[in-house]
PDB file of N, CA and C in Angstrom:
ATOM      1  N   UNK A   1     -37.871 100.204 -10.810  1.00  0.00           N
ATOM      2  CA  UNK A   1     -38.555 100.060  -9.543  1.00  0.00           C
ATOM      3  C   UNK A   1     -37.510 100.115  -8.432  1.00  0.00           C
ATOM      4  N   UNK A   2     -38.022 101.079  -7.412  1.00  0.00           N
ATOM      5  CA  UNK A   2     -36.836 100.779  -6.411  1.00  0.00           C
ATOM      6  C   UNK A   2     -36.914 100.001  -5.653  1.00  0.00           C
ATOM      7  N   UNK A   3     -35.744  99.352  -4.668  1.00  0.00           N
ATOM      8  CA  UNK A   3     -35.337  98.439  -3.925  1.00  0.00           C
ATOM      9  C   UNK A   3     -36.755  98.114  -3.070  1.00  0.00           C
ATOM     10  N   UNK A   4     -36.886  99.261  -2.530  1.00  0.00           N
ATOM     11  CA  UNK A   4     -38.343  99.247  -1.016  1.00  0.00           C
ATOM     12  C   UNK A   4     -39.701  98.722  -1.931  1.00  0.00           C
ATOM     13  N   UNK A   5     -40.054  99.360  -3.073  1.00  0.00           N
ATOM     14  CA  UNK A   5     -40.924  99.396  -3.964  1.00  0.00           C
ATOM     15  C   UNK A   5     -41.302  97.739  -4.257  1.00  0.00           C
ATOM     16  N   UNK A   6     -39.713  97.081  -4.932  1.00  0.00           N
ATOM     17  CA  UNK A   6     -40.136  95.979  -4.936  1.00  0.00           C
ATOM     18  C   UNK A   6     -40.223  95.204  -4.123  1.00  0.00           C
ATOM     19  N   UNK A   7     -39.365  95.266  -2.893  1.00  0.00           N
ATOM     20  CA  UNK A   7     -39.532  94.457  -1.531  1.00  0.00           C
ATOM     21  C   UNK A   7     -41.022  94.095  -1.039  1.00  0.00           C
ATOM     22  N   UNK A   8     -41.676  95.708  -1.148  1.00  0.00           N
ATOM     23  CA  UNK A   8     -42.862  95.551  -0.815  1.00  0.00           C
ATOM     24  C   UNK A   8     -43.949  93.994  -2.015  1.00  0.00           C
ATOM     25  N   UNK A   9     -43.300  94.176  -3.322  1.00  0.00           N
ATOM     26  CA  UNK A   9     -44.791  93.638  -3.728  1.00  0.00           C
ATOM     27  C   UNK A   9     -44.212  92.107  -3.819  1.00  0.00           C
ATOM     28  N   UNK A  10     -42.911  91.895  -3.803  1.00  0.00           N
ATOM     29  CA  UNK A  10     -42.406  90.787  -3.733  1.00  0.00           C
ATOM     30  C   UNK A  10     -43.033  90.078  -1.999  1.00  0.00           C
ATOM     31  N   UNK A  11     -42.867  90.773  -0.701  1.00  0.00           N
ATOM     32  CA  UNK A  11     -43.434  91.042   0.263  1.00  0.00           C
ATOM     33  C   UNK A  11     -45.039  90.304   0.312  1.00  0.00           C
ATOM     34  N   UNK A  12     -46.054  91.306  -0.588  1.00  0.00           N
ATOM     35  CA  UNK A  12     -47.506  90.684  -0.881  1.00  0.00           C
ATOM     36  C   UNK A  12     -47.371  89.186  -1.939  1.00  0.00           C
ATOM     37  N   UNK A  13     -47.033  89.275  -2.563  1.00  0.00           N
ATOM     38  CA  UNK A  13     -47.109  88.245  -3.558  1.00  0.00           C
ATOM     39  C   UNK A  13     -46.839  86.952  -2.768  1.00  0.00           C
ATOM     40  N   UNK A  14     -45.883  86.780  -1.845  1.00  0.00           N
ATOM     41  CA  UNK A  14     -45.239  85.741  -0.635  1.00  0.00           C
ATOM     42  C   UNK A  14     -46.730  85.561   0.262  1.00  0.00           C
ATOM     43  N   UNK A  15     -47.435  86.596   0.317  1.00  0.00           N
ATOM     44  CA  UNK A  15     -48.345  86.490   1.114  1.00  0.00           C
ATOM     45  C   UNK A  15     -49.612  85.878   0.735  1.00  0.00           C
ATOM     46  N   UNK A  16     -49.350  86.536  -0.676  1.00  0.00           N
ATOM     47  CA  UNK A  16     -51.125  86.171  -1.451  1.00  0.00           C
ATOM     48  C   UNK A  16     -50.857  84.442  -1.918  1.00  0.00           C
ATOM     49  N   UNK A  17     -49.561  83.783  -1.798  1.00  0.00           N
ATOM     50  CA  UNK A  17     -49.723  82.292  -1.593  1.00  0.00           C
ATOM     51  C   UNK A  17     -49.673  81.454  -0.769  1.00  0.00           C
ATOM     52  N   UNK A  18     -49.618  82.132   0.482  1.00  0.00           N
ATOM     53  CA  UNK A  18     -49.589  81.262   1.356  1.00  0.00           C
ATOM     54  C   UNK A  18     -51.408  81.131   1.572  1.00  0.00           C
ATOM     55  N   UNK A  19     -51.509  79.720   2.632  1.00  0.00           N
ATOM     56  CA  UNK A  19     -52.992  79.423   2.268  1.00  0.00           C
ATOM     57  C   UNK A  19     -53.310  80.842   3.520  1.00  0.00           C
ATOM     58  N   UNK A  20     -55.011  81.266   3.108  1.00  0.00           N
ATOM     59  CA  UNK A  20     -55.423  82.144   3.927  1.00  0.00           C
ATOM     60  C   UNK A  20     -55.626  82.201   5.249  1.00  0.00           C
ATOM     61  N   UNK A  21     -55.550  83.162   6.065  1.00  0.00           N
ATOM     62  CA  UNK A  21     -55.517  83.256   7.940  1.00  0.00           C
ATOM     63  C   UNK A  21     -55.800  85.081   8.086  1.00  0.00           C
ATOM     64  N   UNK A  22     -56.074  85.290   9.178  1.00  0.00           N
ATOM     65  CA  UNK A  22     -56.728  85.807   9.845  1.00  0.00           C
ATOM     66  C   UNK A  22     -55.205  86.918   9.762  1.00  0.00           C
ATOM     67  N   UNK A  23     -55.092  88.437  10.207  1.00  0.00           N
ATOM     68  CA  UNK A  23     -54.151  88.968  10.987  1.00  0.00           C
ATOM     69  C   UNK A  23     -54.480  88.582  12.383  1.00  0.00           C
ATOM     70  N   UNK A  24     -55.218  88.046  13.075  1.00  0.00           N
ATOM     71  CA  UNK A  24     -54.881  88.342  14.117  1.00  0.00           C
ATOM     72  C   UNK A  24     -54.466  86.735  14.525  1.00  0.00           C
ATOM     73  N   UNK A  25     -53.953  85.313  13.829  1.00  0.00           N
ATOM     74  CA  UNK A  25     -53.895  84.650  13.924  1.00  0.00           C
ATOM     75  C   UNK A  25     -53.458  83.738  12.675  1.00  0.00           C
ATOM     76  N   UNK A  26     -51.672  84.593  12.441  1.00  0.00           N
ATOM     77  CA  UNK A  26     -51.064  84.426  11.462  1.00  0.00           C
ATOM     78  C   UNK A  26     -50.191  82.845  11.493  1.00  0.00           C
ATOM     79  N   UNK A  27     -49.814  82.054  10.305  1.00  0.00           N
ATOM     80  CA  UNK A  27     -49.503  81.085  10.580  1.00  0.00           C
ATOM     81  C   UNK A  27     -47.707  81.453  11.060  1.00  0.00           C
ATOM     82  N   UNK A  28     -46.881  80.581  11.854  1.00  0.00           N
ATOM     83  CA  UNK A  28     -45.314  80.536  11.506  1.00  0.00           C
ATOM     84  C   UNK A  28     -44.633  81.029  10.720  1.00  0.00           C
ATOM     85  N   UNK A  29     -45.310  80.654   9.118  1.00  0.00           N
ATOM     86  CA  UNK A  29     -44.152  80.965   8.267  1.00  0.00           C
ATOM     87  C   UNK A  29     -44.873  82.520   8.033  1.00  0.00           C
ATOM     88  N   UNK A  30     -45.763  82.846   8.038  1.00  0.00           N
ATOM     89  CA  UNK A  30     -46.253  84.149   7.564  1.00  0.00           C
ATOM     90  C   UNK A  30     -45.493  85.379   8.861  1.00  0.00           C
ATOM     91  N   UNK A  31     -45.425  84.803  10.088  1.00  0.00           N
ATOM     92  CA  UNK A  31     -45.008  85.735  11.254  1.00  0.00           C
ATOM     93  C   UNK A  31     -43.239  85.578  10.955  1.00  0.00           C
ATOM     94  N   UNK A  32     -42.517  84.553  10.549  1.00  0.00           N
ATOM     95  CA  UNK A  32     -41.312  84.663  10.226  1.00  0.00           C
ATOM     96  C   UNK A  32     -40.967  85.702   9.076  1.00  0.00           C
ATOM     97  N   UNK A  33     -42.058  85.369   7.875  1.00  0.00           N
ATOM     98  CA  UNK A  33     -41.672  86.206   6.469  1.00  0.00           C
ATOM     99  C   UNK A  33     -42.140  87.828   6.515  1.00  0.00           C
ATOM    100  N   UNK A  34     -42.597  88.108   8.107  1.00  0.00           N
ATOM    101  CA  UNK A  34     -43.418  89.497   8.584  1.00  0.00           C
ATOM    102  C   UNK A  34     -41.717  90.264   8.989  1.00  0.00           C
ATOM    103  N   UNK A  35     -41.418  89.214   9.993  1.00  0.00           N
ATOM    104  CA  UNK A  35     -40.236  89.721  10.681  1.00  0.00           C
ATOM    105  C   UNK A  35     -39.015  89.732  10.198  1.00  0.00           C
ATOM    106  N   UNK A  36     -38.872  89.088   9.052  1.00  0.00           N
ATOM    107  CA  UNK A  36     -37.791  88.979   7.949  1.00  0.00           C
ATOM    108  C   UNK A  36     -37.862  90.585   6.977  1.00  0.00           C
ATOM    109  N   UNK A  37     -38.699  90.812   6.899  1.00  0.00           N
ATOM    110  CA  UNK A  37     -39.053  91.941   6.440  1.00  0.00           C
ATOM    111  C   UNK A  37     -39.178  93.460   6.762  1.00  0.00           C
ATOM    112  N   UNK A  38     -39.625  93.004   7.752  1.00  0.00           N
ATOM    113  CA  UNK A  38     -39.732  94.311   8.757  1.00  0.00           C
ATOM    114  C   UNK A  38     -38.512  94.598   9.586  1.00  0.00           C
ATOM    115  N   UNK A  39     -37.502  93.710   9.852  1.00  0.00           N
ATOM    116  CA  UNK A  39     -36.121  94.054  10.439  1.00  0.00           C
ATOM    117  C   UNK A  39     -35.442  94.390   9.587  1.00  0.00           C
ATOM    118  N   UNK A  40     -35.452  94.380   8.143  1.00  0.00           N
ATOM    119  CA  UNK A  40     -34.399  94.896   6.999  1.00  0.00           C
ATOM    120  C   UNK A  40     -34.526  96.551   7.051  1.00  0.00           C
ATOM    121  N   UNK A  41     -33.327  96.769   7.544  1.00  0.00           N
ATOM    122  CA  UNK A  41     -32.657  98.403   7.599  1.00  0.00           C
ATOM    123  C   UNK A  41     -32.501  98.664   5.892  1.00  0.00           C
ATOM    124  N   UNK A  42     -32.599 100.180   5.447  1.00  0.00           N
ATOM    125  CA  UNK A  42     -32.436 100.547   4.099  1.00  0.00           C
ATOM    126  C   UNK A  42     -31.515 100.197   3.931  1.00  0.00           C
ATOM    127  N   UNK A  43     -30.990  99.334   2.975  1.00  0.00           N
ATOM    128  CA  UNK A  43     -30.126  99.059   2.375  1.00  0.00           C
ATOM    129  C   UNK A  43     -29.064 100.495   1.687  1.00  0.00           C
ATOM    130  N   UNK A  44     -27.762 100.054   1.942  1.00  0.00           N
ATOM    131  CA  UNK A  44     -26.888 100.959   1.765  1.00  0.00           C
ATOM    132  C   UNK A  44     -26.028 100.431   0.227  1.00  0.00           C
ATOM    133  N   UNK A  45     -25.680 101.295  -0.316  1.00  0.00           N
ATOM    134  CA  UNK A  45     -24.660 100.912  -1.405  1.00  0.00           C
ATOM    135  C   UNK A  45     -23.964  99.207  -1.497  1.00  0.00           C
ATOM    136  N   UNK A  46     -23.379  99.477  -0.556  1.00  0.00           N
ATOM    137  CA  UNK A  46     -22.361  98.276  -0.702  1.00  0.00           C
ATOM    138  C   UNK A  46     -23.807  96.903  -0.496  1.00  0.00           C
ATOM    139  N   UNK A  47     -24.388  97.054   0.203  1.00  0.00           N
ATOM    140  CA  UNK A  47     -25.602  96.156   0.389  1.00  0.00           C
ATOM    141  C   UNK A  47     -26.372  95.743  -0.768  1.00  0.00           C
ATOM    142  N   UNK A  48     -26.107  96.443  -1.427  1.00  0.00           N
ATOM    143  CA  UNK A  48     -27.363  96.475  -2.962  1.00  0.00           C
ATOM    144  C   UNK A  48     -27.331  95.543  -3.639  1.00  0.00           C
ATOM    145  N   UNK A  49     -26.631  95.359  -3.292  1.00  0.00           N
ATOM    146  CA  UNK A  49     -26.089  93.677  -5.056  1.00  0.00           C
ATOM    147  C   UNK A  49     -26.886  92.653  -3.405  1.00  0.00           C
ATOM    148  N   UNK A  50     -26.291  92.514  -2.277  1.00  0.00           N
ATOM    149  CA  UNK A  50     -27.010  91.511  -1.650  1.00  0.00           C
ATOM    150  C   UNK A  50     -28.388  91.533  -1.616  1.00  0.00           C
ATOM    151  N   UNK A  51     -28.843  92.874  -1.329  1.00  0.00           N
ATOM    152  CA  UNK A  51     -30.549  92.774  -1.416  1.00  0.00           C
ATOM    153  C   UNK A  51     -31.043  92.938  -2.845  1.00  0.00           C
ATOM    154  N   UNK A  52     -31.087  92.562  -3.576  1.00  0.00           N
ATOM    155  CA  UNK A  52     -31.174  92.019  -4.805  1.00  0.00           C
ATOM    156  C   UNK A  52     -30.835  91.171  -5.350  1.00  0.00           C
ATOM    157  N   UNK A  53     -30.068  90.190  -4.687  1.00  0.00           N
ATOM    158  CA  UNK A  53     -29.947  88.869  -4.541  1.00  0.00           C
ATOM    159  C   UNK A  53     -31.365  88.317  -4.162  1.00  0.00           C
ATOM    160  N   UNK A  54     -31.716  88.214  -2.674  1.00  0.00           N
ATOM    161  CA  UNK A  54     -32.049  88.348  -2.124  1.00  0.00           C
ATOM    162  C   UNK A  54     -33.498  88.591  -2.557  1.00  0.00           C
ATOM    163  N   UNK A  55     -33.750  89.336  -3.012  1.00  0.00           N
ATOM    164  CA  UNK A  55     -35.161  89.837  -3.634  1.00  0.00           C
ATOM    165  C   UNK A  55     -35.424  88.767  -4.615  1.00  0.00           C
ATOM    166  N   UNK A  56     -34.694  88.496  -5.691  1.00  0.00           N
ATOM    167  CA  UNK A  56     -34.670  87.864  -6.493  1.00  0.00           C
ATOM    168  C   UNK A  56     -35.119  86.154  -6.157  1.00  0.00           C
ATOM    169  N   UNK A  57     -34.459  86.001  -5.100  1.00  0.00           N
ATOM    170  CA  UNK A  57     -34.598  84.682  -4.378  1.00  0.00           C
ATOM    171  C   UNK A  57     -36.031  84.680  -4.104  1.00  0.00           C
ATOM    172  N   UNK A  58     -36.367  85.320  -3.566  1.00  0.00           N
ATOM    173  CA  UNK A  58     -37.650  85.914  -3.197  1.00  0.00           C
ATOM    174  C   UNK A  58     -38.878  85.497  -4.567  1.00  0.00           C
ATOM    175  N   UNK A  59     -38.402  86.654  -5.345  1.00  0.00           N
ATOM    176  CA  UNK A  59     -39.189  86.249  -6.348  1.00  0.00           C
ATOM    177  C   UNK A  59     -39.206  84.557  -6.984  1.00  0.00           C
ATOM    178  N   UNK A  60     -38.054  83.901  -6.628  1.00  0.00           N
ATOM    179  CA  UNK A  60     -38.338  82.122  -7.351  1.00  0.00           C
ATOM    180  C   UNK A  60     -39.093  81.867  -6.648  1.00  0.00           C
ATOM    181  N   UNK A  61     -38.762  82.041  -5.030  1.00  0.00           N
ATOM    182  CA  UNK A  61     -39.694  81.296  -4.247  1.00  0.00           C
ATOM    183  C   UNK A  61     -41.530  81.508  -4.205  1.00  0.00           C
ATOM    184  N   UNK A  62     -42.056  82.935  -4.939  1.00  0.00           N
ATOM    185  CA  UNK A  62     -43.036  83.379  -5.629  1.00  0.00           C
ATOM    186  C   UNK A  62     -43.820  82.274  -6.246  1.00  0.00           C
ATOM    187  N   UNK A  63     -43.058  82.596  -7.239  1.00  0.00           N
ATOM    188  CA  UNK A  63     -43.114  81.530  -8.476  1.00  0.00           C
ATOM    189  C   UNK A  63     -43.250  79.798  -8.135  1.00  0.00           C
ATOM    190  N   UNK A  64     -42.167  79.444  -7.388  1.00  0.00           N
ATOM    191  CA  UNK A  64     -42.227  78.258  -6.702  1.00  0.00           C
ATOM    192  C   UNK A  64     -43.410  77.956  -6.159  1.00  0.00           C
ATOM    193  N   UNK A  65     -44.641  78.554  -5.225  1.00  0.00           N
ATOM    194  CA  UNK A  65     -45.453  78.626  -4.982  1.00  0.00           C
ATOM    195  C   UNK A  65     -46.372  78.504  -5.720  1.00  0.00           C
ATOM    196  N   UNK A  66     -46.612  79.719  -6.790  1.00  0.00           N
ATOM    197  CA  UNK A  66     -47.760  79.413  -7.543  1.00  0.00           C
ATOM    198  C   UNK A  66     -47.575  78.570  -8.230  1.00  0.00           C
ATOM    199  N   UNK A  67     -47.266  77.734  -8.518  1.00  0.00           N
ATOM    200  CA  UNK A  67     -46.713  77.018  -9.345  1.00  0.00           C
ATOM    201  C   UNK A  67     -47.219  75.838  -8.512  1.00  0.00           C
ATOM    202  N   UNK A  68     -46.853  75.455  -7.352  1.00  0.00           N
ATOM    203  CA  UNK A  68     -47.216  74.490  -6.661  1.00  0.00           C
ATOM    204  C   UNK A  68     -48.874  74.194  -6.470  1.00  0.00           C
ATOM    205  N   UNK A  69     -49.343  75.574  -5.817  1.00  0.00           N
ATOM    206  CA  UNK A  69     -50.421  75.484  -5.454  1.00  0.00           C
ATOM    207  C   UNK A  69     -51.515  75.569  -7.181  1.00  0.00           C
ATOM    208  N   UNK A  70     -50.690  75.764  -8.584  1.00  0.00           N
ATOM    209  CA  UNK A  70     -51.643  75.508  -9.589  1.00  0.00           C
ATOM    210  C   UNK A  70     -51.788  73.921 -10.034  1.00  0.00           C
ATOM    211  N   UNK A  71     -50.585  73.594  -9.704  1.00  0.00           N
ATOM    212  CA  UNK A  71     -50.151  72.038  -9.518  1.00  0.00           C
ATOM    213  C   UNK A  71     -51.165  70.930  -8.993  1.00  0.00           C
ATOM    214  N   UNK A  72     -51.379  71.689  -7.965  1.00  0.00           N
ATOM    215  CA  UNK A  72     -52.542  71.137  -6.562  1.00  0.00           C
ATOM    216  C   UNK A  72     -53.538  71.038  -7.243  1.00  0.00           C
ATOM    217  N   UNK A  73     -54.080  72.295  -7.767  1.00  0.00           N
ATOM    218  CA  UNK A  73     -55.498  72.185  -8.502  1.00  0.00           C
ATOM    219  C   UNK A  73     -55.750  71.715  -9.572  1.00  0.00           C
ATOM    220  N   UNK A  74     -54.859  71.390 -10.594  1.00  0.00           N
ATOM    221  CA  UNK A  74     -55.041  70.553 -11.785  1.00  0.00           C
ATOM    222  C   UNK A  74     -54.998  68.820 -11.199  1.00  0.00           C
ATOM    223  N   UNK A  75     -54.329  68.691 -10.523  1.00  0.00           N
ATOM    224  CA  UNK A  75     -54.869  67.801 -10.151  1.00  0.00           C
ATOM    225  C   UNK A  75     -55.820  67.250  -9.048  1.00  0.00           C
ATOM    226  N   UNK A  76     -56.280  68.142  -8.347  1.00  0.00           N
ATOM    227  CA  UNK A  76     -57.612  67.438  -7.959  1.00  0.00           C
ATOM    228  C   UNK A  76     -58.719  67.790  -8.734  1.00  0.00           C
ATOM    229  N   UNK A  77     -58.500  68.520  -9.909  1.00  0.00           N
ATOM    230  CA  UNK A  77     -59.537  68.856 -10.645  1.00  0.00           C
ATOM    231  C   UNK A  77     -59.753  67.438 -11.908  1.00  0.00           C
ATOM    232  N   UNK A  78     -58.431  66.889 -12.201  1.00  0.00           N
ATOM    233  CA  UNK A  78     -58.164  66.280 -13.202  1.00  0.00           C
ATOM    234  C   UNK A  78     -57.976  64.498 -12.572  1.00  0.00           C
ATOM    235  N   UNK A  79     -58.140  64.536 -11.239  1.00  0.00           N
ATOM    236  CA  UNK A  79     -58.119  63.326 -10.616  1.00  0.00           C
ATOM    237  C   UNK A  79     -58.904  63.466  -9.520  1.00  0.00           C
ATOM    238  N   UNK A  80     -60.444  63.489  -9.649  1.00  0.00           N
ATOM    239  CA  UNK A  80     -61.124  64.007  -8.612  1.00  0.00           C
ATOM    240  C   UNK A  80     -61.102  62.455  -7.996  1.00  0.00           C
ATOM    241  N   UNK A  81     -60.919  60.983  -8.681  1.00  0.00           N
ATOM    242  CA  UNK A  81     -61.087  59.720  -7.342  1.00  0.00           C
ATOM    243  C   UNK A  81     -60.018  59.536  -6.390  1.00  0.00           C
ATOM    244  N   UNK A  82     -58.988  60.234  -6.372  1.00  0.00           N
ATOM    245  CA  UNK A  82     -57.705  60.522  -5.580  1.00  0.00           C
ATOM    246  C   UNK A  82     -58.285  60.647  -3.386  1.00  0.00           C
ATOM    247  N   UNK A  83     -59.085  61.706  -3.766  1.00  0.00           N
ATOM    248  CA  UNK A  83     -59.472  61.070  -1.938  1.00  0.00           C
ATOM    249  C   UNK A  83     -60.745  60.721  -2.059  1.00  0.00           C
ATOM    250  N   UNK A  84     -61.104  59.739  -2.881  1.00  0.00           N
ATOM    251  CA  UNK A  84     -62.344  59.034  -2.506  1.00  0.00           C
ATOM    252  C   UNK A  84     -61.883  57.622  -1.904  1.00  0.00           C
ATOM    253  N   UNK A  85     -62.813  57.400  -1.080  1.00  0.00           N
ATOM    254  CA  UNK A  85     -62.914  55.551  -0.701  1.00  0.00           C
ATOM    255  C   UNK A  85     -62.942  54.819  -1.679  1.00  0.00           C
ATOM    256  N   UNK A  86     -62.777  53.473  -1.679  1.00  0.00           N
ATOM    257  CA  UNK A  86     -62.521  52.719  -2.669  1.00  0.00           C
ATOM    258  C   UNK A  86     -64.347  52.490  -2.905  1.00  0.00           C
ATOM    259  N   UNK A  87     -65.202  51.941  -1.807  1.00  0.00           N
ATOM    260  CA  UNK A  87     -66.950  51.980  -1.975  1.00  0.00           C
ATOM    261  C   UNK A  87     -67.067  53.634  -3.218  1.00  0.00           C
ATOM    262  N   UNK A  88     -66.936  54.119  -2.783  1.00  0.00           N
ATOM    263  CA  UNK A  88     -67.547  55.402  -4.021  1.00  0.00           C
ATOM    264  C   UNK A  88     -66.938  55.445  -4.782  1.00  0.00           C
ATOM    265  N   UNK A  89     -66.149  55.053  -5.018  1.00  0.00           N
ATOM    266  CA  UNK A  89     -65.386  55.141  -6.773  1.00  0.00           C
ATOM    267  C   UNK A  89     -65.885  54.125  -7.527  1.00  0.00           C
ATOM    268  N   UNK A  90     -66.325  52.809  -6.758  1.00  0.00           N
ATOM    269  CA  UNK A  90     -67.076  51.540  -7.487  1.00  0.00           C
ATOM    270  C   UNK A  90     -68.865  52.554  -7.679  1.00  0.00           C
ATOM    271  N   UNK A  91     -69.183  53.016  -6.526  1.00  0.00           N
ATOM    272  CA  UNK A  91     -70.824  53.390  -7.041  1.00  0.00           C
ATOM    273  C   UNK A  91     -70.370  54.542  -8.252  1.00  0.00           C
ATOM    274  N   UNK A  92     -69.804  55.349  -8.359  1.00  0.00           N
ATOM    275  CA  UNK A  92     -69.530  56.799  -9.579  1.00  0.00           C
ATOM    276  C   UNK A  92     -69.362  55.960 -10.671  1.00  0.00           C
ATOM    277  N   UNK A  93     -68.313  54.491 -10.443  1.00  0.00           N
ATOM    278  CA  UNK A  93     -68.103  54.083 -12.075  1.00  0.00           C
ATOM    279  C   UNK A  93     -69.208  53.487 -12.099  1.00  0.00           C
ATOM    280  N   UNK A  94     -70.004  52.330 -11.338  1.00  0.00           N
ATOM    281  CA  UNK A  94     -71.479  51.777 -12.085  1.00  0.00           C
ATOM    282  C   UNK A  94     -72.487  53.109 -12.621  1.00  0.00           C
ATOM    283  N   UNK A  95     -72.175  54.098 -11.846  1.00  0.00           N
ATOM    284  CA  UNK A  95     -73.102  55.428 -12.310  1.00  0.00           C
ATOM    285  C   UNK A  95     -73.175  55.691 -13.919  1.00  0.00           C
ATOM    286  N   UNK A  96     -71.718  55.711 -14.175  1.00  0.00           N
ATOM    287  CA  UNK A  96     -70.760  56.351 -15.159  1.00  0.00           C
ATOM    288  C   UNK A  96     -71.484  55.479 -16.411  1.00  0.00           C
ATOM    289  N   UNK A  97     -71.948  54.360 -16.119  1.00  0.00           N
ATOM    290  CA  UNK A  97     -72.145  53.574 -16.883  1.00  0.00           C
ATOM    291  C   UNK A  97     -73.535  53.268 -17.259  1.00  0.00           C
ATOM    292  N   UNK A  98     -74.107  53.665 -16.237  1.00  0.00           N
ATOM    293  CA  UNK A  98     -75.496  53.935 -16.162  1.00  0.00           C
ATOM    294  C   UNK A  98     -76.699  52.793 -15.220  1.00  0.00           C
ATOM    295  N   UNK A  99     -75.574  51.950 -14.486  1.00  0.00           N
ATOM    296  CA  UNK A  99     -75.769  51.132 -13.409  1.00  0.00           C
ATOM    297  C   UNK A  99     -76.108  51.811 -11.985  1.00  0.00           C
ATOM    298  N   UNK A 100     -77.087  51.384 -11.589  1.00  0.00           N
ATOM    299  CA  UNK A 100     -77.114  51.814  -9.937  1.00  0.00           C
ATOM    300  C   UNK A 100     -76.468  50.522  -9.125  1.00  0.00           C
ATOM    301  N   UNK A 101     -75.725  50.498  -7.882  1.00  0.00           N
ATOM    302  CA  UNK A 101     -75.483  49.358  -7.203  1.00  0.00           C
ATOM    303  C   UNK A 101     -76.739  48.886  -6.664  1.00  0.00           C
ATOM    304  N   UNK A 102     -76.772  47.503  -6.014  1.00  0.00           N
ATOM    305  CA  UNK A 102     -78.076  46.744  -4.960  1.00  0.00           C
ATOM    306  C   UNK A 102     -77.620  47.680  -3.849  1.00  0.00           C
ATOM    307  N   UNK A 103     -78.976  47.963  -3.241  1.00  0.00           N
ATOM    308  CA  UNK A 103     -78.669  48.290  -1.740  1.00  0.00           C
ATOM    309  C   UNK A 103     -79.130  46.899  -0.764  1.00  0.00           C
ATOM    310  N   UNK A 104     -77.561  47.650   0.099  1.00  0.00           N
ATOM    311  CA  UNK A 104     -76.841  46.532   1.031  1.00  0.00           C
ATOM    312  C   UNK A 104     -77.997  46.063   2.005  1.00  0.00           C
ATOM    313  N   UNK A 105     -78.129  45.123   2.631  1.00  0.00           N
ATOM    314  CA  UNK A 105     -78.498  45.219   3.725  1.00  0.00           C
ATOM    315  C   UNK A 105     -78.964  46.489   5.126  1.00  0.00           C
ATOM    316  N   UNK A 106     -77.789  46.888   5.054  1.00  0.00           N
ATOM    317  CA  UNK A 106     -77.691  47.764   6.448  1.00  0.00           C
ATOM    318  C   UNK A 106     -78.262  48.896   6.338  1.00  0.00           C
ATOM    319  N   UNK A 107     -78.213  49.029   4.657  1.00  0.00           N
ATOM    320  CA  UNK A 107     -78.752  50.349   4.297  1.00  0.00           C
ATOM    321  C   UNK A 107     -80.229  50.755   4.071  1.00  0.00           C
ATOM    322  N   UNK A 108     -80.798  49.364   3.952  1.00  0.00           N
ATOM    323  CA  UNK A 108     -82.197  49.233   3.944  1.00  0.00           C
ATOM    324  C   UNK A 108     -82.761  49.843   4.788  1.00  0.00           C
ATOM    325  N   UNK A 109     -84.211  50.316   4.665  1.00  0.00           N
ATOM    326  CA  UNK A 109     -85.011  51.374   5.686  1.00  0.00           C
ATOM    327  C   UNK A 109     -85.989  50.326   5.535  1.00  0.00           C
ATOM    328  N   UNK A 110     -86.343  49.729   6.840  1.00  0.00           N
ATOM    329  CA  UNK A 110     -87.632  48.695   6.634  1.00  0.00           C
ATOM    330  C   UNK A 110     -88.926  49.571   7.601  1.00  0.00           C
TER     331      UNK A 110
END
């Protein structure tokens, strides 16, 4: 694969993890990793070992990502009482159990 070839998908892949936005209302890091990209002149001989460094870096930080954001989802999938209130995690476990709570006062409809 050549240098441009992979720049490019290394390029999308940076993109397809960051969370989603608009083009016309790109976040910071997406308008930095636009212009990081788009100012790189063809690389010349002596350059090659750096931009392939470089690329490479690229690609951990890929990886670093998905990795994070699969991270994210196993656990709110695998710890869904994590942003609940402490009130709904007590009504889900009497649920769980096959208890309904008393309704409160306030909640009463008279």
């Amino acid at each position: 694969m050549s240098l441009q070839a992979q720049a490019k998908s290394t390029y999308r892949a940076l993109l397809r993890e960051l969370p989603r936005r608009t083009l016309s209302n790109p976040t910071p890091l997406q308008s930095r990793i636009r212009e990081y990209y788009c100012n790189q002149n063809a690389p010349e001989k002596a350059d090659e070992e750096a931009v392939r460094a470089r690329l490479e870096e690229a690609d951990q930080l890929v990886q670093y990502a998905r990795a994070q954001r699969m991270y994210a989802k196993l656990v709110d999938r695998y710890n869904p009482g994590m942003t609940m209130d402490e009130q709904e995690k007590i009504r889900l476990t009497a649920r769980r159990v096959g208890m309904d709570l008393p309704v409160e006062a306030k909640d009463r409809k008279d």
